[in-house]
C-alpha atoms as a PDB file:
ATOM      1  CA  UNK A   1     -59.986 -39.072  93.581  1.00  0.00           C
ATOM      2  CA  UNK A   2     -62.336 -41.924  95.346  1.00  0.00           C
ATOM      3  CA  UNK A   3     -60.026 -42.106  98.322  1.00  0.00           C
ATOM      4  CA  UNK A   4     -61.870 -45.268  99.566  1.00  0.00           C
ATOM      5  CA  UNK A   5     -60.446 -47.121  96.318  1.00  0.00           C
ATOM      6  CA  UNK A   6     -57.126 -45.800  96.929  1.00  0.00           C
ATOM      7  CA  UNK A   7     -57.177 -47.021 100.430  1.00  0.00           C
ATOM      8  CA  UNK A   8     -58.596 -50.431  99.644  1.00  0.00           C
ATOM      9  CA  UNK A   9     -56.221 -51.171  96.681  1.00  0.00           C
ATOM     10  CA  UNK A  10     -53.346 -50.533  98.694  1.00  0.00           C
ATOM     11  CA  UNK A  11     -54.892 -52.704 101.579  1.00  0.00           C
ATOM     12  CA  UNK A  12     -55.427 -55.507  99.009  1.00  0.00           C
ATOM     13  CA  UNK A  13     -52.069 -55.546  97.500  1.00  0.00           C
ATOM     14  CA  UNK A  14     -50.661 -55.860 101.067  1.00  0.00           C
ATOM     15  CA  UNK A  15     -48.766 -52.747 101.439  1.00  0.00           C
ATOM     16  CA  UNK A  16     -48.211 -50.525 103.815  1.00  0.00           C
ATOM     17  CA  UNK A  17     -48.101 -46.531 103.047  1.00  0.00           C
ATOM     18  CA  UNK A  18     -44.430 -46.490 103.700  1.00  0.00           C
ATOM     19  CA  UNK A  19     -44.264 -48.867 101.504  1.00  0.00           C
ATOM     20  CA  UNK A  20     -46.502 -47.073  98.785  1.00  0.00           C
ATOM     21  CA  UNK A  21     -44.710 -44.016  99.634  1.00  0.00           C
ATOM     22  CA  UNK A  22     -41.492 -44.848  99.337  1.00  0.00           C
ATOM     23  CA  UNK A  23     -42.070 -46.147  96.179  1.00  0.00           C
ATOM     24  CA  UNK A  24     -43.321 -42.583  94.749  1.00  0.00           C
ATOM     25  CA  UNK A  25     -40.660 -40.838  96.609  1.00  0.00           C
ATOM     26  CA  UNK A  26     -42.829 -39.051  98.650  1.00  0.00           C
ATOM     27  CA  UNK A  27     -43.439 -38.541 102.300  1.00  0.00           C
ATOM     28  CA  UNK A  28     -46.345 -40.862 104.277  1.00  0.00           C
ATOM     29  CA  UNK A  29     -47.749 -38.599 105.120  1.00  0.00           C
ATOM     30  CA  UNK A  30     -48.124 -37.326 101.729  1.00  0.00           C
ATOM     31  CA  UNK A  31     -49.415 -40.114 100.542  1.00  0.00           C
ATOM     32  CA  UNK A  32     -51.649 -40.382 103.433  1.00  0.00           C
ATOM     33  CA  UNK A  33     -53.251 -37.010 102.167  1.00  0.00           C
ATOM     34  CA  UNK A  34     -53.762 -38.480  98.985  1.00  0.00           C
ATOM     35  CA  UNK A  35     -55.916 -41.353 100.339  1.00  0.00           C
ATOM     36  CA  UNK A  36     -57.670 -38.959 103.307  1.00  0.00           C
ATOM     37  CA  UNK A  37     -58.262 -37.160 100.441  1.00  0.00           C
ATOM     38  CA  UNK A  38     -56.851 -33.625 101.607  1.00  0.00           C
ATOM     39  CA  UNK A  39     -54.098 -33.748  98.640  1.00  0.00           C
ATOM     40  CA  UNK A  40     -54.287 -34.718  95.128  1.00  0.00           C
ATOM     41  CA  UNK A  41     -51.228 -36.363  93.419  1.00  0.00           C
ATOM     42  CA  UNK A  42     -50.682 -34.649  89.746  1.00  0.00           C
ATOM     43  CA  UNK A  43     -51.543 -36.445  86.662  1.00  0.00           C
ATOM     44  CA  UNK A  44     -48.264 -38.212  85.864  1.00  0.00           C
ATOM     45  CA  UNK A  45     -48.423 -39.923  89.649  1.00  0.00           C
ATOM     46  CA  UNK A  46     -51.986 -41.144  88.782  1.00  0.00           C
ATOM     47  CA  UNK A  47     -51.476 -42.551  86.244  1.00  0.00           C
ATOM     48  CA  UNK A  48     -48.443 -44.705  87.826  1.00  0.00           C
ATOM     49  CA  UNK A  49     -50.575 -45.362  91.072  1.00  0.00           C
ATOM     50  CA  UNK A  50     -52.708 -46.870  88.304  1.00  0.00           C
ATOM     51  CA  UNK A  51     -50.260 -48.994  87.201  1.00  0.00           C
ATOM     52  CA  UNK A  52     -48.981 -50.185  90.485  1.00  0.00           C
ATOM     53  CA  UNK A  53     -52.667 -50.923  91.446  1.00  0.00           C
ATOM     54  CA  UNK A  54     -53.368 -52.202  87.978  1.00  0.00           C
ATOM     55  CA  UNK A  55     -56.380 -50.408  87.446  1.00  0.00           C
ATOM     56  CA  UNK A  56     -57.882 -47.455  85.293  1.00  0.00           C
ATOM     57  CA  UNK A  57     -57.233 -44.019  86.384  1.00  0.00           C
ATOM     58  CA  UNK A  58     -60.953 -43.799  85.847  1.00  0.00           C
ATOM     59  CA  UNK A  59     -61.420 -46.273  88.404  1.00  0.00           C
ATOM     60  CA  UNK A  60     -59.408 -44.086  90.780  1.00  0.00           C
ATOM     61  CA  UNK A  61     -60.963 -41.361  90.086  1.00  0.00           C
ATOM     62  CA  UNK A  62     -64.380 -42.750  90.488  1.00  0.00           C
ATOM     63  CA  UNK A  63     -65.617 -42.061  87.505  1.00  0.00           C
ATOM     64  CA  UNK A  64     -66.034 -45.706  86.668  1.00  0.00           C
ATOM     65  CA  UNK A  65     -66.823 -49.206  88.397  1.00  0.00           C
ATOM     66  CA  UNK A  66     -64.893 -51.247  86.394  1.00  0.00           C
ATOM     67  CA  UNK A  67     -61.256 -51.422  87.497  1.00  0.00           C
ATOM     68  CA  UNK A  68     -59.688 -53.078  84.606  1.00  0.00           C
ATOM     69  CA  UNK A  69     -58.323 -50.715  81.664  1.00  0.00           C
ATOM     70  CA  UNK A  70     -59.966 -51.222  78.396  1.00  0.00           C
ATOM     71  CA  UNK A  71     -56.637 -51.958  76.649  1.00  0.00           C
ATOM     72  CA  UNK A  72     -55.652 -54.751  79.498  1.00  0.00           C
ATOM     73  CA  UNK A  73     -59.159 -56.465  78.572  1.00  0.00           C
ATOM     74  CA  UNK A  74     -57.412 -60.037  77.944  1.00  0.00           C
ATOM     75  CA  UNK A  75     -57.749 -60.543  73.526  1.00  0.00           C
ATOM     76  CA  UNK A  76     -59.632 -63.532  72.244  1.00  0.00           C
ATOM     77  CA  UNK A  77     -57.058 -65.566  70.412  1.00  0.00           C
ATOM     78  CA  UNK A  78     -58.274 -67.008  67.062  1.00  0.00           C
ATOM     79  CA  UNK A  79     -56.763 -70.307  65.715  1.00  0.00           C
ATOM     80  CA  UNK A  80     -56.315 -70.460  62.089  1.00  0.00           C
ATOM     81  CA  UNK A  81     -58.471 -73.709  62.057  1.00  0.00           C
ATOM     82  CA  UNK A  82     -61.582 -71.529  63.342  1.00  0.00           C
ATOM     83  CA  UNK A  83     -61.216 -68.692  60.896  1.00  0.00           C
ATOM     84  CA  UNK A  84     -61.137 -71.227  57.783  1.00  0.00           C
ATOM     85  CA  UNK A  85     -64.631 -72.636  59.615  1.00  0.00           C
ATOM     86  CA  UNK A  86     -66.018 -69.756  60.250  1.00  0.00           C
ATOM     87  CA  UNK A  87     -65.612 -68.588  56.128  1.00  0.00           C
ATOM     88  CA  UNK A  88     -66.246 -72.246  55.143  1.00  0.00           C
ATOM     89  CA  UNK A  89     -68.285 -74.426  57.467  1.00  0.00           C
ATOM     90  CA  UNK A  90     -65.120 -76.513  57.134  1.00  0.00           C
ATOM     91  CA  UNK A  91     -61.445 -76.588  58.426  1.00  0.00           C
ATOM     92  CA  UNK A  92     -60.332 -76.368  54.041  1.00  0.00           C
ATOM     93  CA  UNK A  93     -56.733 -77.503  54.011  1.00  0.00           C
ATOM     94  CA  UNK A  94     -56.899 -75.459  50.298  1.00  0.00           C
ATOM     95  CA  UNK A  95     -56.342 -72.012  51.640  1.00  0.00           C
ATOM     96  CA  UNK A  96     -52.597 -70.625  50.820  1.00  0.00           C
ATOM     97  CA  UNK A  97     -51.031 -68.862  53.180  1.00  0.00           C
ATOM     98  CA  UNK A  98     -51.204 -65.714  51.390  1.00  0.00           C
ATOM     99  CA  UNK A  99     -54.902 -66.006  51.754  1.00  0.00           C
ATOM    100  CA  UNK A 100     -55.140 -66.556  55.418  1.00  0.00           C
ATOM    101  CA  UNK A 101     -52.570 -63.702  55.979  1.00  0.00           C
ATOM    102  CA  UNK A 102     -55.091 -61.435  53.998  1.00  0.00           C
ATOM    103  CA  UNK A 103     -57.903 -62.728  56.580  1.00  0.00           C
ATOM    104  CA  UNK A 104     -55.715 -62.280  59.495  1.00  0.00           C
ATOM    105  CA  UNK A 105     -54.447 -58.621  58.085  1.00  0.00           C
ATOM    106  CA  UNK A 106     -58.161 -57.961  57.693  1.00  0.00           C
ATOM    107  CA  UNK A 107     -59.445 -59.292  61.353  1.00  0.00           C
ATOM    108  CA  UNK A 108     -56.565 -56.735  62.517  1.00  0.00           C
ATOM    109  CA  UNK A 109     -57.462 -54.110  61.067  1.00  0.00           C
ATOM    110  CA  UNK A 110     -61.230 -54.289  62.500  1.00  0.00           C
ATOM    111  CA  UNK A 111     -60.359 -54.673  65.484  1.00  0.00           C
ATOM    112  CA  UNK A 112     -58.099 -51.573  65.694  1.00  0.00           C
ATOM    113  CA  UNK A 113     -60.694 -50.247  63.593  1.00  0.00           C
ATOM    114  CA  UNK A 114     -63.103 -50.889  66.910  1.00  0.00           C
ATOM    115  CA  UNK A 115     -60.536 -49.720  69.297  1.00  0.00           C
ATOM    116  CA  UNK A 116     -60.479 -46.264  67.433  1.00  0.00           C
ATOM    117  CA  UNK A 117     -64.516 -45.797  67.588  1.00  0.00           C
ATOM    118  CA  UNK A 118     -65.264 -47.150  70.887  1.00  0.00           C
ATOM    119  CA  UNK A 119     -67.448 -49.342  69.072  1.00  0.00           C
END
């Protein structure tokens, strides 16, 4: 665990390790270990401090720079109006419904497509 992270996350959420602590349902100075680094919490803890500090558990664990999770990474929303110019140069009023739920079915499945690889 990259105890600075720990320590600085905490400091920039404003909280106090009572307040962290209490939270976990630990002791202070338990979670005091955890950012001195003498104790480790177990998995199911890191991943929550994660959550409260809305960051990867990578990022606590130093293994990366970037705090945000990949799967909180904020989704590009297409209009229907863009898809219908991006397949026709225009913004065609012809397209049914059934057509542009096809497109959209098929722009979803790409992208989870992507999320699967890594790609």
């Amino acid at each position: 665990m990259n105890i600075d992270r720990l320590h600085q996350l905490r400091e920039e959420k404003g909280l106090t390790r009572v307040q962290v602590a209490k939270e976990f349902a630990v002791s202070p100075s338990t979670y005091g270990k955890w950012e001195l680094g003498k104790r480790k919490p177990d998995s199911d803890t890191m991943i929550k401090l994660a959550e409260l500090y809305q960051v990867s558990v990578d990022y606590l664990l130093g293994t990366t720079d970037n705090p945000m999770p990949a799967s909180e990474k904020k989704e590009v929303s297409i209009r229907d109006e863009d898809i219908k110019f991006a397949l026709w140069g225009e913004a065609k009023d012809e397209i049914t419904e059934e057509e542009m739920e096809d497109v959209r079915a098929y722009a979803r499945f790409v992208a989870e497509r992507k999320k699967r690889t890594g790609g």
